[in-house]
PDB file of N, CA and C in Angstrom:
ATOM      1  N   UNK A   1       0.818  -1.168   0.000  1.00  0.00           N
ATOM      2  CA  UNK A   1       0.000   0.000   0.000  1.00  0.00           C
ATOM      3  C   UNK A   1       0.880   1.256   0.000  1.00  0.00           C
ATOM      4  N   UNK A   2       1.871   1.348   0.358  1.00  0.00           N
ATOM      5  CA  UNK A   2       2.813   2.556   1.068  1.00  0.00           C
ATOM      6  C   UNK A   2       3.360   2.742  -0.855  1.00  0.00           C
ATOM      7  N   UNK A   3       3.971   1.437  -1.185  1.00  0.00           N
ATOM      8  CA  UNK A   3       4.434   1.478  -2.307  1.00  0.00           C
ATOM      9  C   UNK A   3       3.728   2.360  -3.498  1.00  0.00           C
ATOM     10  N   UNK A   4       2.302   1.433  -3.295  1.00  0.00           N
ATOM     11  CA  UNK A   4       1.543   2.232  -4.782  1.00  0.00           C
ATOM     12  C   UNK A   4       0.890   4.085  -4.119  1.00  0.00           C
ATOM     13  N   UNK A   5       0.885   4.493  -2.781  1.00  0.00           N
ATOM     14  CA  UNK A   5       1.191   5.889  -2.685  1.00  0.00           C
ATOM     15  C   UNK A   5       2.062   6.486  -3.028  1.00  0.00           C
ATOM     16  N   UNK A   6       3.332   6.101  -2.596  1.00  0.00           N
ATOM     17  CA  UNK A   6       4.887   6.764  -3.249  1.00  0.00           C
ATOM     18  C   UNK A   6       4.773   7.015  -4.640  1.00  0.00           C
ATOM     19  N   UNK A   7       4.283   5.403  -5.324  1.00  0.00           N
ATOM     20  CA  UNK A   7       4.033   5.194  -7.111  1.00  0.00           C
ATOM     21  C   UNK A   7       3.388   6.717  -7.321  1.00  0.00           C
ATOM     22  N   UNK A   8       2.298   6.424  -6.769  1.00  0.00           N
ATOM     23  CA  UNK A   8       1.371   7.762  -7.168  1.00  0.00           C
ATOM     24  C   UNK A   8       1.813   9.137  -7.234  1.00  0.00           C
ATOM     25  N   UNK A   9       2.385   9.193  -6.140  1.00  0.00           N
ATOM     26  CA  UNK A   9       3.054  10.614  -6.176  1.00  0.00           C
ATOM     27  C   UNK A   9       4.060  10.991  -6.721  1.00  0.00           C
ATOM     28  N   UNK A  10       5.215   9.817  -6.991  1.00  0.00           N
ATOM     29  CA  UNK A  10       6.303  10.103  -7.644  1.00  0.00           C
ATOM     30  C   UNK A  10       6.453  11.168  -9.113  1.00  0.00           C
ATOM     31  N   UNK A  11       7.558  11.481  -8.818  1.00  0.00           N
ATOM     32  CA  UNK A  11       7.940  13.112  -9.912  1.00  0.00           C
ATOM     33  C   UNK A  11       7.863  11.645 -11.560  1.00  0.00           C
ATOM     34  N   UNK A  12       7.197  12.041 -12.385  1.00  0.00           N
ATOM     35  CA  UNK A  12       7.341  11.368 -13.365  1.00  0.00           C
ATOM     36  C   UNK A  12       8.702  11.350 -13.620  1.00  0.00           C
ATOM     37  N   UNK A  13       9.712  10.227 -14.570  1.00  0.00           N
ATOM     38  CA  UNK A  13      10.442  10.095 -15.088  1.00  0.00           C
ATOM     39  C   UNK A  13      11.639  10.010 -13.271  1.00  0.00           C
ATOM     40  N   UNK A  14      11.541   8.905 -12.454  1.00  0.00           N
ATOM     41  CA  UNK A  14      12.366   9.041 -11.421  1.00  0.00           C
ATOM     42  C   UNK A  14      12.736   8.018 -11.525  1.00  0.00           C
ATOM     43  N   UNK A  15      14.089   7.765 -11.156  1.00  0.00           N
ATOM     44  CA  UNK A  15      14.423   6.353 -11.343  1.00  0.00           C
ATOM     45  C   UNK A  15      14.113   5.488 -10.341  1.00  0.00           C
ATOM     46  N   UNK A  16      13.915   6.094  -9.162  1.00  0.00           N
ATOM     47  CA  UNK A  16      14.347   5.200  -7.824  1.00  0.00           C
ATOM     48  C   UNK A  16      12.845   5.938  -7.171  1.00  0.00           C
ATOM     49  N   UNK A  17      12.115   4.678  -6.688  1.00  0.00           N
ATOM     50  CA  UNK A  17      10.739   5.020  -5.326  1.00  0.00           C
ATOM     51  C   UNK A  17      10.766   5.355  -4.182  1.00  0.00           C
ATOM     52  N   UNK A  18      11.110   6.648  -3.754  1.00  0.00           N
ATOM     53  CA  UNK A  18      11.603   7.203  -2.191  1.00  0.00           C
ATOM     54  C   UNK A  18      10.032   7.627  -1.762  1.00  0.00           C
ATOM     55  N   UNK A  19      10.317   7.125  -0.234  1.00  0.00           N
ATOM     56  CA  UNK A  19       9.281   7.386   0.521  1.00  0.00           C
ATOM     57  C   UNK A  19       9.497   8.617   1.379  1.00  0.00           C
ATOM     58  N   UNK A  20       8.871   9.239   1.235  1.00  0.00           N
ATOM     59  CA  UNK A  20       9.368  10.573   2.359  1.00  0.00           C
ATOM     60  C   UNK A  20       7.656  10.678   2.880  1.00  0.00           C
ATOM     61  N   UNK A  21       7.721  11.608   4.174  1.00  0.00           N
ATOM     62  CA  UNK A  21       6.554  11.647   5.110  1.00  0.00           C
ATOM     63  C   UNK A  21       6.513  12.989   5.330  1.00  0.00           C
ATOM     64  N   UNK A  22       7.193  14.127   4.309  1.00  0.00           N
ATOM     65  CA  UNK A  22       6.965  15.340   4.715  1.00  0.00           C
ATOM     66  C   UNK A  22       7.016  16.204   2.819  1.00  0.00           C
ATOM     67  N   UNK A  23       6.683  17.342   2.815  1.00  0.00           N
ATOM     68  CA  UNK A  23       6.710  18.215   1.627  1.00  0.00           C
ATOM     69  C   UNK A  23       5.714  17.982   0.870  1.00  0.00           C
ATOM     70  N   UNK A  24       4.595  16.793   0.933  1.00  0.00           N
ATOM     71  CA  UNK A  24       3.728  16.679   0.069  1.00  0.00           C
ATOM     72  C   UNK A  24       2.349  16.492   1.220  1.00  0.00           C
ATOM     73  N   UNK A  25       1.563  17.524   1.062  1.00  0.00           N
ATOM     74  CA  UNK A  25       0.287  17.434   2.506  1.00  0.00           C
ATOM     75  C   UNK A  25      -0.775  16.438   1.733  1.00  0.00           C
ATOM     76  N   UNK A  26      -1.065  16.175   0.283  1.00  0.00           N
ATOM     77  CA  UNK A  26      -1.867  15.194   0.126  1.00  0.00           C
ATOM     78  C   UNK A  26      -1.396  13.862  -0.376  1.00  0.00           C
ATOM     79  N   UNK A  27       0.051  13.735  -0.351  1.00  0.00           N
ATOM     80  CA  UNK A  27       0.630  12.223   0.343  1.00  0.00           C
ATOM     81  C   UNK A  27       0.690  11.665   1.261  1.00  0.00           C
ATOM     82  N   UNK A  28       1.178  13.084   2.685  1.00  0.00           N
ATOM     83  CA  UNK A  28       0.721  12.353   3.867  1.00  0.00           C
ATOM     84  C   UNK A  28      -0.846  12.284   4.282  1.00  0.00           C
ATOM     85  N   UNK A  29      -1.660  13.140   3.836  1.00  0.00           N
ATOM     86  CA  UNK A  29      -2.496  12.714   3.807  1.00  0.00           C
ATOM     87  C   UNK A  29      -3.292  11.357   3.348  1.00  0.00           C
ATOM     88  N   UNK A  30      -2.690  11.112   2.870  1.00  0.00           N
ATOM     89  CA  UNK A  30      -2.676   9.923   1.883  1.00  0.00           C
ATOM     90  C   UNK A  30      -2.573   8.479   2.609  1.00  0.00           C
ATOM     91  N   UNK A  31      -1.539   8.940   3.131  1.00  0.00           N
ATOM     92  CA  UNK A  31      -0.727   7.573   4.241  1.00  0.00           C
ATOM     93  C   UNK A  31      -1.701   7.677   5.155  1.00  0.00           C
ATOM     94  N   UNK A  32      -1.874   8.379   5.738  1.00  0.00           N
ATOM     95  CA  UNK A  32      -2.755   8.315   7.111  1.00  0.00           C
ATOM     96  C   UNK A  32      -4.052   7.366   7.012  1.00  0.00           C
ATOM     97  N   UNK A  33      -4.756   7.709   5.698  1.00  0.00           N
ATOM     98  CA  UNK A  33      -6.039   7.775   5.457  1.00  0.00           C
ATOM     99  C   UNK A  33      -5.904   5.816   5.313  1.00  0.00           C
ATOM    100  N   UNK A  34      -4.908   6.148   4.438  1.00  0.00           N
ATOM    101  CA  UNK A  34      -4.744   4.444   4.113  1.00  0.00           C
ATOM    102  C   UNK A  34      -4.464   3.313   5.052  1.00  0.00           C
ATOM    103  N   UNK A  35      -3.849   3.826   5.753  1.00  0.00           N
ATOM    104  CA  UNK A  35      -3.182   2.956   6.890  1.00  0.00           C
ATOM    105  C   UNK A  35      -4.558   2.487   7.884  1.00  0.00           C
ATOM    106  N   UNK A  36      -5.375   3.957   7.915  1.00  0.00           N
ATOM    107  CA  UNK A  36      -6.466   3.858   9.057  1.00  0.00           C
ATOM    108  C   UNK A  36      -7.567   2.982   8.207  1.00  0.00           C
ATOM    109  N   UNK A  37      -7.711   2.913   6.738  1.00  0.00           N
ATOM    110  CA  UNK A  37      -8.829   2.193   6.348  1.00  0.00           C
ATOM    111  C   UNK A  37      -8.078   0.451   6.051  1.00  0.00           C
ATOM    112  N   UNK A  38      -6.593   0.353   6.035  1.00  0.00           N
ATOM    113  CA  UNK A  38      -6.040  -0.758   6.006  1.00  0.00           C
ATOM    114  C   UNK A  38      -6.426  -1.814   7.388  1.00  0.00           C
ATOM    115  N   UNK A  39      -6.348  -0.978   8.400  1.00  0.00           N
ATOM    116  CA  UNK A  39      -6.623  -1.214   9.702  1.00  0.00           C
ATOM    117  C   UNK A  39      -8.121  -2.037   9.664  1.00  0.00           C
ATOM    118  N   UNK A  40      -8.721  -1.208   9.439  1.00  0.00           N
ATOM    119  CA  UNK A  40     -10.370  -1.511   9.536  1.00  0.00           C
ATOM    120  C   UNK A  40     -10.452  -2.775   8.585  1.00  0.00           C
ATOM    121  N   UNK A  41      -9.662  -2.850   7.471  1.00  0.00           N
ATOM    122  CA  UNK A  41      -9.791  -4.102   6.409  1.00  0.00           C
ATOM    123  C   UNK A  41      -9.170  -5.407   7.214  1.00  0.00           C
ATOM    124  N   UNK A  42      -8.046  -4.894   8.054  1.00  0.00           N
ATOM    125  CA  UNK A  42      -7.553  -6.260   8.795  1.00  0.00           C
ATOM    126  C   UNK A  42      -8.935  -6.475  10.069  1.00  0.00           C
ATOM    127  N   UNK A  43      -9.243  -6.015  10.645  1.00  0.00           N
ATOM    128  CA  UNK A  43      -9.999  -6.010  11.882  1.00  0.00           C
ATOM    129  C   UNK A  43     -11.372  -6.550  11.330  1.00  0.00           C
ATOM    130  N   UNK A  44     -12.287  -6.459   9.930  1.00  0.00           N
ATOM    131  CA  UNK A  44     -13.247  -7.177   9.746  1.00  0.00           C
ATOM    132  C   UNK A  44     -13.109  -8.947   9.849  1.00  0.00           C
ATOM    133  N   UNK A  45     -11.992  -9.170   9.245  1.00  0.00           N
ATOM    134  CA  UNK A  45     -12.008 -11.105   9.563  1.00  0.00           C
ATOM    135  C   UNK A  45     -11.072 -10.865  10.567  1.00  0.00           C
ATOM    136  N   UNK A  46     -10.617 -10.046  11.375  1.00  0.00           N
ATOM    137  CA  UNK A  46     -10.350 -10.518  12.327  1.00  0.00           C
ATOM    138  C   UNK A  46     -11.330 -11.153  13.816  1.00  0.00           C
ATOM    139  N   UNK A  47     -12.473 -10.336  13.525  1.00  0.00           N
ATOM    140  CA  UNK A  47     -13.418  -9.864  14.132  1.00  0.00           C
ATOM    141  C   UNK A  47     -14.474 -11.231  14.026  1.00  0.00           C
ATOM    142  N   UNK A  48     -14.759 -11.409  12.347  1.00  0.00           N
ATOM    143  CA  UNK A  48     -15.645 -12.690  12.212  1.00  0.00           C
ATOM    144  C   UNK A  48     -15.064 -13.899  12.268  1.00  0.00           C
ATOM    145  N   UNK A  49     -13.701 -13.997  11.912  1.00  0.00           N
ATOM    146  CA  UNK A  49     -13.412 -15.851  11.850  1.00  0.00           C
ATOM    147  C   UNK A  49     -12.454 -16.101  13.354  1.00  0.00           C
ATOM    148  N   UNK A  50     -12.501 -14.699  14.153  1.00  0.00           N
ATOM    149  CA  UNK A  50     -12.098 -15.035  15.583  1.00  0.00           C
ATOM    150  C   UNK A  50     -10.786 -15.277  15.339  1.00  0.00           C
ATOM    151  N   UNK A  51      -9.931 -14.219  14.819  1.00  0.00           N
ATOM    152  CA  UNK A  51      -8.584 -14.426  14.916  1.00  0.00           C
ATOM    153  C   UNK A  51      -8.014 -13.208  15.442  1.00  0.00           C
ATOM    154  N   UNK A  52      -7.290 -13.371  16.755  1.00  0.00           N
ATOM    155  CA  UNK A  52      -7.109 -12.114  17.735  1.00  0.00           C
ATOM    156  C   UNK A  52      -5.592 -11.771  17.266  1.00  0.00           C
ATOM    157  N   UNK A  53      -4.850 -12.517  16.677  1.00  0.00           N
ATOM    158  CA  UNK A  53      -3.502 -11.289  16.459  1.00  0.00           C
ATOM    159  C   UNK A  53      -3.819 -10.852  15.313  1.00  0.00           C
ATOM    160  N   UNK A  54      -4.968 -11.137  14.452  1.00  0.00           N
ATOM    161  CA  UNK A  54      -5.480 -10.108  13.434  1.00  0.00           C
ATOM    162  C   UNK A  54      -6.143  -8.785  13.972  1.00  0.00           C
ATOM    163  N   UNK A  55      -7.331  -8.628  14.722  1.00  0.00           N
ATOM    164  CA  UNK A  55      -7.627  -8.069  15.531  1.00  0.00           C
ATOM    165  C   UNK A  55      -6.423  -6.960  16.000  1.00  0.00           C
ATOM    166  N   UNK A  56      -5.789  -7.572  16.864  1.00  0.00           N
ATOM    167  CA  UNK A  56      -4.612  -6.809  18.154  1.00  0.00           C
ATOM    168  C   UNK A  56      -3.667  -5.824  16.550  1.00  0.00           C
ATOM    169  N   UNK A  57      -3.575  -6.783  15.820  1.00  0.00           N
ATOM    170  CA  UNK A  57      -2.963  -6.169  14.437  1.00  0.00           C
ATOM    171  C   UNK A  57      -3.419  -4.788  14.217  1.00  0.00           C
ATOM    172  N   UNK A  58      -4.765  -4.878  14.140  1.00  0.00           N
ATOM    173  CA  UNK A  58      -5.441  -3.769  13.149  1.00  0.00           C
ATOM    174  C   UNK A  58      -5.486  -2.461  14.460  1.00  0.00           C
ATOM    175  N   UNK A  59      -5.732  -2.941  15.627  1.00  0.00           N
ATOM    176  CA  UNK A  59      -5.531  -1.979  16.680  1.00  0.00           C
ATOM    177  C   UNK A  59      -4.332  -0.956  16.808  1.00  0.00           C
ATOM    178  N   UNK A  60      -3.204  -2.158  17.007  1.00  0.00           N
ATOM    179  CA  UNK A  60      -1.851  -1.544  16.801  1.00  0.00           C
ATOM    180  C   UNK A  60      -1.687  -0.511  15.718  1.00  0.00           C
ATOM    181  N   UNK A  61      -2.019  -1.104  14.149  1.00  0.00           N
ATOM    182  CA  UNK A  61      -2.442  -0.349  13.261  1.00  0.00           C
ATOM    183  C   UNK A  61      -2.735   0.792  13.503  1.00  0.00           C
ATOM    184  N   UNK A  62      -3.895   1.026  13.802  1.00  0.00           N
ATOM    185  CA  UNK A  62      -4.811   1.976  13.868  1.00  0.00           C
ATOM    186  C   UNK A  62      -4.262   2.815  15.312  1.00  0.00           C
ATOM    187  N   UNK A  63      -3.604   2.730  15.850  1.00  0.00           N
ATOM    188  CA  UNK A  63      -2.706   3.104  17.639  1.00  0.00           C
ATOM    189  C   UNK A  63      -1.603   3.983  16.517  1.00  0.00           C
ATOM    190  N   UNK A  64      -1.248   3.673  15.521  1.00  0.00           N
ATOM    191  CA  UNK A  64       0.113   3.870  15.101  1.00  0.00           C
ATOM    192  C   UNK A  64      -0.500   5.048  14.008  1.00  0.00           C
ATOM    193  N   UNK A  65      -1.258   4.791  13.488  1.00  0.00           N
ATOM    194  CA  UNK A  65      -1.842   5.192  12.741  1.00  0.00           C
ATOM    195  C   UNK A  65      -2.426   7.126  13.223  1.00  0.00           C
ATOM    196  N   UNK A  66      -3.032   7.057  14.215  1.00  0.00           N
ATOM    197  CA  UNK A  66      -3.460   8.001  15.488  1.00  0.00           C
ATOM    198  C   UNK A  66      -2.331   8.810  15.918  1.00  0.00           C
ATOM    199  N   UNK A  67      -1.053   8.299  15.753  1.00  0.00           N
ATOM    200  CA  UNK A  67       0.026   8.433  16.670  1.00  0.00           C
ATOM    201  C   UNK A  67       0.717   9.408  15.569  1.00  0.00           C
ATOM    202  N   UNK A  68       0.712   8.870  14.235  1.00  0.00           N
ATOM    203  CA  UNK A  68       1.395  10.094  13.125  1.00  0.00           C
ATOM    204  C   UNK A  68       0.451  10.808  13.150  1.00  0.00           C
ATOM    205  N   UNK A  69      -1.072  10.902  12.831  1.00  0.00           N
ATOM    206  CA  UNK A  69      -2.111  11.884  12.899  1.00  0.00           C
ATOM    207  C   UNK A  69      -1.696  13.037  13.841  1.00  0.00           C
ATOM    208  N   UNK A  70      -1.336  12.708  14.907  1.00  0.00           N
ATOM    209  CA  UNK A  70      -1.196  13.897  16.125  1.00  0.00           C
ATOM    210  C   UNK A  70       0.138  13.973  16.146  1.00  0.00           C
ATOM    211  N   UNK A  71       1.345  13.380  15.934  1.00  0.00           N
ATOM    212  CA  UNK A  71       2.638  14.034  16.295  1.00  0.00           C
ATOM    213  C   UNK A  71       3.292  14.775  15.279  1.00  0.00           C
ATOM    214  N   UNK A  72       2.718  13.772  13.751  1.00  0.00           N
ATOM    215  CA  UNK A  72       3.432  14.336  12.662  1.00  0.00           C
ATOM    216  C   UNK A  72       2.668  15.187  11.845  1.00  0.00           C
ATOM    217  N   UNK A  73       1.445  14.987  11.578  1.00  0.00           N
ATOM    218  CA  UNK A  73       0.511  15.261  10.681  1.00  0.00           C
ATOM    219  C   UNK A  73      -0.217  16.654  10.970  1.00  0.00           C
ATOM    220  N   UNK A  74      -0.595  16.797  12.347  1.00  0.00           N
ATOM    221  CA  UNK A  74      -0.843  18.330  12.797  1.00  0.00           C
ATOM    222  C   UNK A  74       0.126  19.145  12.578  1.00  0.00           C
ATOM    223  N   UNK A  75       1.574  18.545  13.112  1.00  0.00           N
ATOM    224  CA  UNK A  75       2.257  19.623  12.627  1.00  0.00           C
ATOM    225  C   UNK A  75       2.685  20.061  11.511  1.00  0.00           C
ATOM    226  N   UNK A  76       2.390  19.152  10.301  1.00  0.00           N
ATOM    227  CA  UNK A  76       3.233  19.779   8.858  1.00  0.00           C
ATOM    228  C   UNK A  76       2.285  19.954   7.813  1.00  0.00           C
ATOM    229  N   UNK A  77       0.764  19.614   8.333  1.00  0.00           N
ATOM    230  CA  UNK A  77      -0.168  19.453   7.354  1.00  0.00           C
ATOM    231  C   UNK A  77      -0.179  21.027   7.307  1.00  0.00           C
ATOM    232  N   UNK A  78      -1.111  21.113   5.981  1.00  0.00           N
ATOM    233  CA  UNK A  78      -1.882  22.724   5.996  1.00  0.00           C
ATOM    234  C   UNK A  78      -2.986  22.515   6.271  1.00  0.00           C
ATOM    235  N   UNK A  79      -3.998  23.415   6.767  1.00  0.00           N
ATOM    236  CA  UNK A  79      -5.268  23.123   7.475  1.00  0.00           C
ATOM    237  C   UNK A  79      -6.270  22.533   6.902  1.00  0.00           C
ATOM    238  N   UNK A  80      -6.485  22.574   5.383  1.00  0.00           N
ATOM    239  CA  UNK A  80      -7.388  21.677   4.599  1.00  0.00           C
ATOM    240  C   UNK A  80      -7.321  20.101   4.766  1.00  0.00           C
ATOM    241  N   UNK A  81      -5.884  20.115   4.542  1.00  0.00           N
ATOM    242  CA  UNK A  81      -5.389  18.820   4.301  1.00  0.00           C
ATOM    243  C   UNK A  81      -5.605  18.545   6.033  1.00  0.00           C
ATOM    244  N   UNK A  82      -5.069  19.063   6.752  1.00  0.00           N
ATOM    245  CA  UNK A  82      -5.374  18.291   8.644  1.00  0.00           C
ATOM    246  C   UNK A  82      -6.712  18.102   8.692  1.00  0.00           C
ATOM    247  N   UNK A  83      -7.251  19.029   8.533  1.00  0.00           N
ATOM    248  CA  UNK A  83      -9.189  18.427   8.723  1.00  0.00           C
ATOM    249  C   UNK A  83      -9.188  17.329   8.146  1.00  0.00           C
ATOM    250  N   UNK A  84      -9.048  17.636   6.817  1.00  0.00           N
ATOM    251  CA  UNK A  84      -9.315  15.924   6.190  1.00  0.00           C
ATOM    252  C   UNK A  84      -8.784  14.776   6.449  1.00  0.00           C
ATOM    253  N   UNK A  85      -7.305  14.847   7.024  1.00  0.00           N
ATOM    254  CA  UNK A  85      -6.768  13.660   7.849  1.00  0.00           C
ATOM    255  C   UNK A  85      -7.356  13.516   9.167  1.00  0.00           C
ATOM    256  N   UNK A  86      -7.655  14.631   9.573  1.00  0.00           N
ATOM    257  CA  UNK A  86      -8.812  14.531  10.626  1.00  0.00           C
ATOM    258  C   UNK A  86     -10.155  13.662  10.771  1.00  0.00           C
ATOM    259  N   UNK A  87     -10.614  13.924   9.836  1.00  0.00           N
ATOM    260  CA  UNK A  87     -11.927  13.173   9.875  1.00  0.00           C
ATOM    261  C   UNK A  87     -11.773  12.129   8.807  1.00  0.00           C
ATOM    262  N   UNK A  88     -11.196  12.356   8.027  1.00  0.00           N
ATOM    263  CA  UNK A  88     -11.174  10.670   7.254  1.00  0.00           C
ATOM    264  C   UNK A  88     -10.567   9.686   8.577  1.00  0.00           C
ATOM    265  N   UNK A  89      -9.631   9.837   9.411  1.00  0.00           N
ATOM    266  CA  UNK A  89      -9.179   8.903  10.158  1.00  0.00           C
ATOM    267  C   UNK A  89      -9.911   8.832  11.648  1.00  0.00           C
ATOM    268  N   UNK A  90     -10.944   9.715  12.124  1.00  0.00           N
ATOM    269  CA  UNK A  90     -12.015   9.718  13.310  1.00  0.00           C
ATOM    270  C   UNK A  90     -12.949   8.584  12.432  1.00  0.00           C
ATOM    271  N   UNK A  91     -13.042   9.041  11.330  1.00  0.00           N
ATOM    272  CA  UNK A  91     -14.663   8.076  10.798  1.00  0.00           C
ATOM    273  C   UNK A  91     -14.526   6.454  10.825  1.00  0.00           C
ATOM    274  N   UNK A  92     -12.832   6.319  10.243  1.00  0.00           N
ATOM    275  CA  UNK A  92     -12.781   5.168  10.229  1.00  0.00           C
ATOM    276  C   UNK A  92     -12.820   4.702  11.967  1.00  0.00           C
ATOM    277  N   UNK A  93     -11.666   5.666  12.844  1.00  0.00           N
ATOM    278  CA  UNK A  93     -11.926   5.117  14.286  1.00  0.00           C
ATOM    279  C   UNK A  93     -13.064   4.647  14.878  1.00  0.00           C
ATOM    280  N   UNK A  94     -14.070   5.142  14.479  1.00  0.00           N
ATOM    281  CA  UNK A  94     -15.167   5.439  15.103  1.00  0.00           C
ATOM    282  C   UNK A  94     -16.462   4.060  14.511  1.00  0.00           C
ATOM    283  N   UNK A  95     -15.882   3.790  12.852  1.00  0.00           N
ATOM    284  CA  UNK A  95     -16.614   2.566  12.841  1.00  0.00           C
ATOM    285  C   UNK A  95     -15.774   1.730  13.251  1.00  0.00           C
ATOM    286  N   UNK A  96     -14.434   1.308  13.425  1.00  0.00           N
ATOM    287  CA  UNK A  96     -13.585   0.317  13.998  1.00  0.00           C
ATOM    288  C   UNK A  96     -14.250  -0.242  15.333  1.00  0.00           C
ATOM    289  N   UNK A  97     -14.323   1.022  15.704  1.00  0.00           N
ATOM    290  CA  UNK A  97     -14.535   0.789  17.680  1.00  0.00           C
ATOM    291  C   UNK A  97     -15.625   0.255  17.751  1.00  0.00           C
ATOM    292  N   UNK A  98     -16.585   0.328  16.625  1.00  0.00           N
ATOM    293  CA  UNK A  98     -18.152   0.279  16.676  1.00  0.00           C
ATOM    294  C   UNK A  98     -18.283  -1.485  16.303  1.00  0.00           C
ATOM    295  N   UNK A  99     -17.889  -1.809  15.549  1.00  0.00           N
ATOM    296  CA  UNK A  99     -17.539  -2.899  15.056  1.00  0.00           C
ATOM    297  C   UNK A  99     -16.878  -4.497  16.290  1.00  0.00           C
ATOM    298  N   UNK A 100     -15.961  -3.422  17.107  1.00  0.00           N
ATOM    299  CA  UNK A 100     -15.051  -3.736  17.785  1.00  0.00           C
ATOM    300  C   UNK A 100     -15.965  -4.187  18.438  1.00  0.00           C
ATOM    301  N   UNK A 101     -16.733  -2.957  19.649  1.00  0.00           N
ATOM    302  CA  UNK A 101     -17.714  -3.399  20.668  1.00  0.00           C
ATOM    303  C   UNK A 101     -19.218  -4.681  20.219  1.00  0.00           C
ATOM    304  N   UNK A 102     -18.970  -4.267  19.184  1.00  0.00           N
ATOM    305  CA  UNK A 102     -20.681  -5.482  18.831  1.00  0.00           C
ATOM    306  C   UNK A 102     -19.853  -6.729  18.517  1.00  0.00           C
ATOM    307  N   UNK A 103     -18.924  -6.702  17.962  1.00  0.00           N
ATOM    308  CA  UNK A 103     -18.529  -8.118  17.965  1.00  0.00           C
ATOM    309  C   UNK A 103     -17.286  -8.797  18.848  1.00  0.00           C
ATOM    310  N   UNK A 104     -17.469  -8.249  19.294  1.00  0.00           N
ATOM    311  CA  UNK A 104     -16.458  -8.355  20.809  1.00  0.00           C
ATOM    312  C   UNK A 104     -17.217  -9.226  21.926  1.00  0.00           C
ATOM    313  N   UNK A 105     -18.469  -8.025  21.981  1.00  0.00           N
ATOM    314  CA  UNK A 105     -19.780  -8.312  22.876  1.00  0.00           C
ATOM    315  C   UNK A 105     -20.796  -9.808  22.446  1.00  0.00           C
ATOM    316  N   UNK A 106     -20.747 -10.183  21.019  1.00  0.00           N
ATOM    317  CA  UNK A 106     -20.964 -11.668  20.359  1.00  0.00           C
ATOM    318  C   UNK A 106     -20.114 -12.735  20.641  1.00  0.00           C
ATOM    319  N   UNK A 107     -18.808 -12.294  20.866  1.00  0.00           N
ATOM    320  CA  UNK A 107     -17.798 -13.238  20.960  1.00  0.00           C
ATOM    321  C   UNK A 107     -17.840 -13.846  22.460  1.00  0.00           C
ATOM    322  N   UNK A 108     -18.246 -12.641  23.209  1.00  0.00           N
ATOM    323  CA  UNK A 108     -17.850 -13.359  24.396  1.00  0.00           C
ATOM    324  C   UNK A 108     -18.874 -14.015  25.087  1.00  0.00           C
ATOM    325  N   UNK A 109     -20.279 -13.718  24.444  1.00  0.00           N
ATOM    326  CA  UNK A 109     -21.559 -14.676  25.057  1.00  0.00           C
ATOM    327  C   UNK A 109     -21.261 -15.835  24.223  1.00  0.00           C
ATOM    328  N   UNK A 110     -21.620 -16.909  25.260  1.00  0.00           N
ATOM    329  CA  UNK A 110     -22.126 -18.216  25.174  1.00  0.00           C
ATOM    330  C   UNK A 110     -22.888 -18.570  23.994  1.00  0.00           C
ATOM    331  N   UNK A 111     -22.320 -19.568  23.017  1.00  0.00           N
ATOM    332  CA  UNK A 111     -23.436 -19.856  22.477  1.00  0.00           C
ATOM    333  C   UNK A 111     -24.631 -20.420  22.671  1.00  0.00           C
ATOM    334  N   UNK A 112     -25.566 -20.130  22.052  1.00  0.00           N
ATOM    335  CA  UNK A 112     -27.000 -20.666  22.718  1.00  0.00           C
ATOM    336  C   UNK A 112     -27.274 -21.928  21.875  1.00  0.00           C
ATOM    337  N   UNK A 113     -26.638 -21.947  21.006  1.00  0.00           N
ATOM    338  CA  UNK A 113     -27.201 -23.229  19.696  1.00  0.00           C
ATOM    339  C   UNK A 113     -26.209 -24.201  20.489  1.00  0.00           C
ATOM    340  N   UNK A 114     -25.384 -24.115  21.393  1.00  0.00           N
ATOM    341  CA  UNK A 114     -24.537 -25.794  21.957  1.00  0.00           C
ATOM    342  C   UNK A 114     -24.838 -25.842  23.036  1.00  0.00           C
ATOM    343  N   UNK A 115     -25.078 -27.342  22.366  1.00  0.00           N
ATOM    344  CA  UNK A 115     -26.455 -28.106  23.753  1.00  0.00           C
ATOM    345  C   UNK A 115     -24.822 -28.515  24.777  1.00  0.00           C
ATOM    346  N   UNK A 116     -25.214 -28.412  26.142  1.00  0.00           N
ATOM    347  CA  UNK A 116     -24.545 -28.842  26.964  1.00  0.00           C
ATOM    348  C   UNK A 116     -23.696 -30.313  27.225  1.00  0.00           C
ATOM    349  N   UNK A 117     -23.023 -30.496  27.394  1.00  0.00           N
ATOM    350  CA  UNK A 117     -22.418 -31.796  27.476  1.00  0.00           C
ATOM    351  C   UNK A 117     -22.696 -32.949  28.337  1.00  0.00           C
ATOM    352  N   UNK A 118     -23.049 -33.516  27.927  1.00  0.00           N
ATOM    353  CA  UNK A 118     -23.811 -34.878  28.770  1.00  0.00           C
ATOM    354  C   UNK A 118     -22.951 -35.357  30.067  1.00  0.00           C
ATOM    355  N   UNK A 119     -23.514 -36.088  31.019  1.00  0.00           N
ATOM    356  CA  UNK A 119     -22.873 -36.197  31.798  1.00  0.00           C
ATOM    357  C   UNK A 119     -21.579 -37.542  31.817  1.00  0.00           C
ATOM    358  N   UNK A 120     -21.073 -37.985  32.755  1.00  0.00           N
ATOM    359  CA  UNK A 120     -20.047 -38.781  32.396  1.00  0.00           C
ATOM    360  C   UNK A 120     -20.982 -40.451  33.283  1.00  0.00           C
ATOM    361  N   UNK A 121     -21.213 -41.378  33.175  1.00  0.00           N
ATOM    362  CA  UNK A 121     -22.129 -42.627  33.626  1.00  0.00           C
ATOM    363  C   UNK A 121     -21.169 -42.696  34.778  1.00  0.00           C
TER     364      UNK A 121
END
């Protein structure tokens, strides 16, 4: 993902794919946005086929993700571009968490469809 952003932005005619995280506000914008909806893409099967270092993955993700938003991104964005890393990356937080709690809250009740285990004679 990081790759085909760089791709994208790259100066036509460059020989070599450098990643840089500053001088371009709708690249890093870019990264942010991606990383936070990459997150949410790991955390859906993490969520349904019950696989928790997928899950803990997309958290971390999304922890890391939060973490350039506010240390790096406030400070070098221009204000169009920060709102929009702003709220493109709250919206995704915000269905993550949402997601998180309802199937979190499924996971950890009992199923009702398994009949109890018989006793031992």
């Amino acid at each position: 993902m990081n790759i085909q952003i760089a791709d994208f932005f790259a100066e036509p005619g460059a020989a070599a794919l450098t990643f840089q995280f500053s001088g371009n506000f709708t690249r890093d914008m870019s990264y942010s946005i991606a990383w936070a909806l990459f997150a949410l893409v790991l955390l859906v099967p993490g969520l349904i086929k019950r696989i928790a270092p997928a899950r803990y993955a997309a958290l971390g993700l999304l922890g890391v993700t939060l973490l350039k938003l506010f240390i790096h991104d406030l400070a070098k964005l221009a204000q169009l571009y920060r709102v929009g890393a702003l709220l493109g990356v709250a919206v995704i937080a915000i269905v993550a968490s949402f997601l998180y709690q309802r199937f979190t809250s499924i996971l950890a009740r009992p199923d009702e469809n398994k009949t109890p285990p018989l006793p031992a004679p």
